[in-house]
C-alpha atoms as a PDB file:
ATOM      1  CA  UNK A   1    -192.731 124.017 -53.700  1.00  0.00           C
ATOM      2  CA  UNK A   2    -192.097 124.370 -57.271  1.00  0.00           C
ATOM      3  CA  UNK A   3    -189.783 127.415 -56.470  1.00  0.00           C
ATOM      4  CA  UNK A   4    -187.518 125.421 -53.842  1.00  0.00           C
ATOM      5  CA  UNK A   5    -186.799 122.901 -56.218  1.00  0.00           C
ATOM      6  CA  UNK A   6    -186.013 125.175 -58.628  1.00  0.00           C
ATOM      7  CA  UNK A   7    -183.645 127.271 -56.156  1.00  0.00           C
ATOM      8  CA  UNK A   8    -182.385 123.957 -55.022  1.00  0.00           C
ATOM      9  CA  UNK A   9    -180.971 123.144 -58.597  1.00  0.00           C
ATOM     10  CA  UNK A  10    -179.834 126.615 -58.889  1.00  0.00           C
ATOM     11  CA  UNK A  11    -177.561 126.348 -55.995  1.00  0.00           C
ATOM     12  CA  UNK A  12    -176.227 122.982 -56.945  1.00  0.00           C
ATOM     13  CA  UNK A  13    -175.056 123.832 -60.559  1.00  0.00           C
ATOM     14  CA  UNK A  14    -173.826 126.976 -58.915  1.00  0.00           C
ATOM     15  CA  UNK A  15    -171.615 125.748 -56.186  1.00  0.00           C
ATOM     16  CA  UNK A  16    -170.545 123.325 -58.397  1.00  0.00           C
ATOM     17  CA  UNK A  17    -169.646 125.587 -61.763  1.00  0.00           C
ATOM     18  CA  UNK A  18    -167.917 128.207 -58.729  1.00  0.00           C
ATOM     19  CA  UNK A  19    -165.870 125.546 -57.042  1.00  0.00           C
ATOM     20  CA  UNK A  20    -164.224 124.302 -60.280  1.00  0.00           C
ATOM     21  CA  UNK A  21    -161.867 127.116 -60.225  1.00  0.00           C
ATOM     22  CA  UNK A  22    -161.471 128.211 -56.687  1.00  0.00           C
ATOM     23  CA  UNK A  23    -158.883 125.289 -55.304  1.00  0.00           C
ATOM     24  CA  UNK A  24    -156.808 122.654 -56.986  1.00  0.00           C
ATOM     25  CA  UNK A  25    -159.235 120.749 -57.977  1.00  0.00           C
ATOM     26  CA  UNK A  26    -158.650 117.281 -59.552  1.00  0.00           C
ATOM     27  CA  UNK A  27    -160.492 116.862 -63.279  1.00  0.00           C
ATOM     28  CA  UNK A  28    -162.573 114.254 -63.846  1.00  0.00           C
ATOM     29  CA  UNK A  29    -166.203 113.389 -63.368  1.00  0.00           C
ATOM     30  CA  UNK A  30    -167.691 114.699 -59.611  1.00  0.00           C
ATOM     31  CA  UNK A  31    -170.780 113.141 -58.199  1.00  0.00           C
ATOM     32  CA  UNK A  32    -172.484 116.711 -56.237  1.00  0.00           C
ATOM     33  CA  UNK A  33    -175.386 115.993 -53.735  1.00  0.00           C
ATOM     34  CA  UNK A  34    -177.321 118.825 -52.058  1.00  0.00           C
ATOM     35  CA  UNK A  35    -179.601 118.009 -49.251  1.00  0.00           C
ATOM     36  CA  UNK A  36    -181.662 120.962 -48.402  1.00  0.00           C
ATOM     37  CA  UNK A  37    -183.831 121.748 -45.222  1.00  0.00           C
ATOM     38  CA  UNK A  38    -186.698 124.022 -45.344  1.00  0.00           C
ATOM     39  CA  UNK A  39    -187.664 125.605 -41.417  1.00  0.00           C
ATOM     40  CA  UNK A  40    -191.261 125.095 -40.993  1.00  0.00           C
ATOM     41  CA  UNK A  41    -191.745 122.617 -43.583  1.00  0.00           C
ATOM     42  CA  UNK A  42    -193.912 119.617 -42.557  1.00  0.00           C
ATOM     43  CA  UNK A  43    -192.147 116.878 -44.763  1.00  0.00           C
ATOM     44  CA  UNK A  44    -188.051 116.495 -45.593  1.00  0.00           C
ATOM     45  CA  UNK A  45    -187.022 117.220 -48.990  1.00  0.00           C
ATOM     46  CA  UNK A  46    -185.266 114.594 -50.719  1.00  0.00           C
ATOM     47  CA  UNK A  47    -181.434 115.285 -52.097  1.00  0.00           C
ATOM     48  CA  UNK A  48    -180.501 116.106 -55.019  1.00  0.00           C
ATOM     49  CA  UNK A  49    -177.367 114.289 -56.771  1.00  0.00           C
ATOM     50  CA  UNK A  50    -176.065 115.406 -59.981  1.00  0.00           C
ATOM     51  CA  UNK A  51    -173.120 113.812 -61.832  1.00  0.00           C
ATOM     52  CA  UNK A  52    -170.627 117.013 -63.818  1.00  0.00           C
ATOM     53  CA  UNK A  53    -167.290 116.627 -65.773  1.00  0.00           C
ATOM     54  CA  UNK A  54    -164.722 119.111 -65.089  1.00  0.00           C
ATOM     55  CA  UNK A  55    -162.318 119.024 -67.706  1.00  0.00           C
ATOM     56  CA  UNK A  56    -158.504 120.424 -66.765  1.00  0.00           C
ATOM     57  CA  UNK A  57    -159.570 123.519 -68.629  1.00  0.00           C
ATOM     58  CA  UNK A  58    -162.125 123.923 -66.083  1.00  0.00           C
ATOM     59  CA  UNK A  59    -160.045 123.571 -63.247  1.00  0.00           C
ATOM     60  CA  UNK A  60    -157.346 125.280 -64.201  1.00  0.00           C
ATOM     61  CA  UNK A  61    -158.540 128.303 -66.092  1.00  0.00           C
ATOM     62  CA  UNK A  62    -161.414 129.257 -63.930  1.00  0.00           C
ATOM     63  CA  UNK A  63    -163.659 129.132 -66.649  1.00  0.00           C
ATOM     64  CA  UNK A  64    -166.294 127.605 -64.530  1.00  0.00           C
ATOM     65  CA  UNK A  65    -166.167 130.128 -62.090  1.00  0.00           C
ATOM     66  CA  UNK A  66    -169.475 132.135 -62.798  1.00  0.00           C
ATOM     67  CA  UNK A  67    -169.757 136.262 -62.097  1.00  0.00           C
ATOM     68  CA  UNK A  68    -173.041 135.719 -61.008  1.00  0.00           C
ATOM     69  CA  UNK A  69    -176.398 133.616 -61.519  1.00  0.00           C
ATOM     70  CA  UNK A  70    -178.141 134.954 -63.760  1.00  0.00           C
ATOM     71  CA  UNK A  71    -180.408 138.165 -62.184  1.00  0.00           C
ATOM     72  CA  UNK A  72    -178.275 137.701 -59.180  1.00  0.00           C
ATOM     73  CA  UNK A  73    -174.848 140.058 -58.194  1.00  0.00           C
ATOM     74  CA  UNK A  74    -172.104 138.307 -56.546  1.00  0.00           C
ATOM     75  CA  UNK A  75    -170.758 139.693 -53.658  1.00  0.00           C
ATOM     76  CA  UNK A  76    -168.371 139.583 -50.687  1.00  0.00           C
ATOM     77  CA  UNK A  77    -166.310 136.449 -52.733  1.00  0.00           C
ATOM     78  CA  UNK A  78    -163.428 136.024 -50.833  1.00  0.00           C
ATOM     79  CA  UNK A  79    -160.411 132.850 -50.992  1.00  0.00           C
ATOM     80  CA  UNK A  80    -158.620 131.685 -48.238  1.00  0.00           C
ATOM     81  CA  UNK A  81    -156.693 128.682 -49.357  1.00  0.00           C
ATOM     82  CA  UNK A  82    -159.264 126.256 -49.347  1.00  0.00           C
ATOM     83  CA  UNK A  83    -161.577 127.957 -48.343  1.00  0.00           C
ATOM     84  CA  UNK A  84    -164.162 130.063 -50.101  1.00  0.00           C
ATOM     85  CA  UNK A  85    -166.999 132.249 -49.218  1.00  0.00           C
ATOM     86  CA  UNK A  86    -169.543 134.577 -50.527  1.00  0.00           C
ATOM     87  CA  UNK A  87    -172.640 136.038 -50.817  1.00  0.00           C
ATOM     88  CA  UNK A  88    -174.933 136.895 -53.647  1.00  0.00           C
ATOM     89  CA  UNK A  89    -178.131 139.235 -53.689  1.00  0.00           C
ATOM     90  CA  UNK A  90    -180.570 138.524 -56.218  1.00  0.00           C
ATOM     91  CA  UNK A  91    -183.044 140.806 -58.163  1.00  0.00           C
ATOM     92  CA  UNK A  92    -185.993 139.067 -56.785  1.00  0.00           C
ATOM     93  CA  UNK A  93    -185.254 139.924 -52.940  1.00  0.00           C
ATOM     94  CA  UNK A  94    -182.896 136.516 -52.473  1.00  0.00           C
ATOM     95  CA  UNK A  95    -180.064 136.634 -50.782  1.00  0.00           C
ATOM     96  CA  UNK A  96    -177.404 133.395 -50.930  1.00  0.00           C
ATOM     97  CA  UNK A  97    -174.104 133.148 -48.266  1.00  0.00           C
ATOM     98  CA  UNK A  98    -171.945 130.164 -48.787  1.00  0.00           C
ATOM     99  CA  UNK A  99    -168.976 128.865 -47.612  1.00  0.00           C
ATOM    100  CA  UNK A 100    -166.949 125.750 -48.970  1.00  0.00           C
ATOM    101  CA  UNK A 101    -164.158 123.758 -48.338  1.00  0.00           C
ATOM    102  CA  UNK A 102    -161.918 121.549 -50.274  1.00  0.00           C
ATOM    103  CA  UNK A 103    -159.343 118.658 -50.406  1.00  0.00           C
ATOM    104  CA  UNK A 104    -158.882 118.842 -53.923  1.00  0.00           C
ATOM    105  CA  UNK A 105    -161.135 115.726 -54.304  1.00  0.00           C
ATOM    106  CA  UNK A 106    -163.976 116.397 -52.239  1.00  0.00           C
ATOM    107  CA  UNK A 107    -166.108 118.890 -51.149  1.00  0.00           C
ATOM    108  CA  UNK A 108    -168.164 120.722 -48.798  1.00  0.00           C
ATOM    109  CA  UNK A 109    -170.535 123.382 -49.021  1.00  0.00           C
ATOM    110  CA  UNK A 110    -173.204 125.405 -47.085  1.00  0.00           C
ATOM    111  CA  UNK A 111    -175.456 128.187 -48.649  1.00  0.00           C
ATOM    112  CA  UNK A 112    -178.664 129.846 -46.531  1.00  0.00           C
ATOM    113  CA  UNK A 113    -180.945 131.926 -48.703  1.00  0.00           C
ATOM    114  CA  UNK A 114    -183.684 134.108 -47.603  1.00  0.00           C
ATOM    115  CA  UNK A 115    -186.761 134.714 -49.721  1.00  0.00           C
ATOM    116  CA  UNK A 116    -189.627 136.822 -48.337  1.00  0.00           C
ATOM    117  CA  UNK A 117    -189.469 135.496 -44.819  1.00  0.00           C
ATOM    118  CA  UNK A 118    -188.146 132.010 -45.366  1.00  0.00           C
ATOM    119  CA  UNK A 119    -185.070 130.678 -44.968  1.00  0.00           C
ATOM    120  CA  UNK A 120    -183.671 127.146 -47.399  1.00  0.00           C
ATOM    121  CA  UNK A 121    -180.284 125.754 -45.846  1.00  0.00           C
ATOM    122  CA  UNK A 122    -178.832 124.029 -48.640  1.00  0.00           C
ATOM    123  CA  UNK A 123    -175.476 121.442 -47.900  1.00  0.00           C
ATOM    124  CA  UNK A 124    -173.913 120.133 -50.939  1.00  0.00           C
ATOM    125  CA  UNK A 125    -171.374 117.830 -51.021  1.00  0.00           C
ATOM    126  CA  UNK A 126    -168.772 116.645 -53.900  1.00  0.00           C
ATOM    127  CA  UNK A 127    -166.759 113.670 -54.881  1.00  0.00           C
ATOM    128  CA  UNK A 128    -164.273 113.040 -57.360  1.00  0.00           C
ATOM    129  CA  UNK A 129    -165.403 109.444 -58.431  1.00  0.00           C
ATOM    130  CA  UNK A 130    -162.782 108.865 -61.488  1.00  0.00           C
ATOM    131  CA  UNK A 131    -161.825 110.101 -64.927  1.00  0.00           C
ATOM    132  CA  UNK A 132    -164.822 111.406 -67.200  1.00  0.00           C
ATOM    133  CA  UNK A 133    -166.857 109.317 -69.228  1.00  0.00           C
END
């Protein structure tokens, strides 16, 4: 269970860090929740809600926009206005798909990994909830 959570908080941090580039995104502070479901599992796992600061250096200079988690490649990344997809094949047999959309103030996001037989669907959402503090 250990390694769910961990994935889990991988994800959001990445979807997060990726998205701060990808559309015109308003700065400020973003509050990111990330409700995953497990197949199979006998209990729910509780969301996850995280509170980030993208500055306007972050939005607007794709800075946050990572190449890859780390051990992972990123692949198949492709933008479609606000839209944005990809896929990303880790060196420990995981592989993420994702797909996003965007008003410039909120968020939506869905990534399915698959790790040795299992399958985590992860939905994230984000919120612009004011200036950072």
């Amino acid at each position: 269970m250990k390694r769910i959570w961990i994935a889990v908080i991988m994800l959001l941090a990445w979807t997060a860090n990726a998205f701060a580039g990808f559309v015109t995104m308003k700065p400020g502070e973003w509050r990111i929740t990330a409700t995953t479901k497990m197949p199979g599992l006998p209990y729910p796992i509780p969301p996850v809600s995280r509170t980030m600061c993208y500055s306007s250096a972050d939005v607007h200079g794709n800075r946050a926009i990572p190449a890859a988690a780390k051990g992972c490649e990123l692949k198949n990344y492709h933008i479609t206005g606000a839209s944005m997809t990809w896929s990303m094949v880790c060196k420990n047999n995981v592989t993420i798909n994702g797909e996003m959309m965007s008003t410039g103030t909120t968020y939506q996001a869905r990534m399915t990994s698959e790790e040795q037989g299992r399958t985590i669907i992860t939905h994230v959402t984000g919120k612009r909830e004011g200036p950072c503090h």
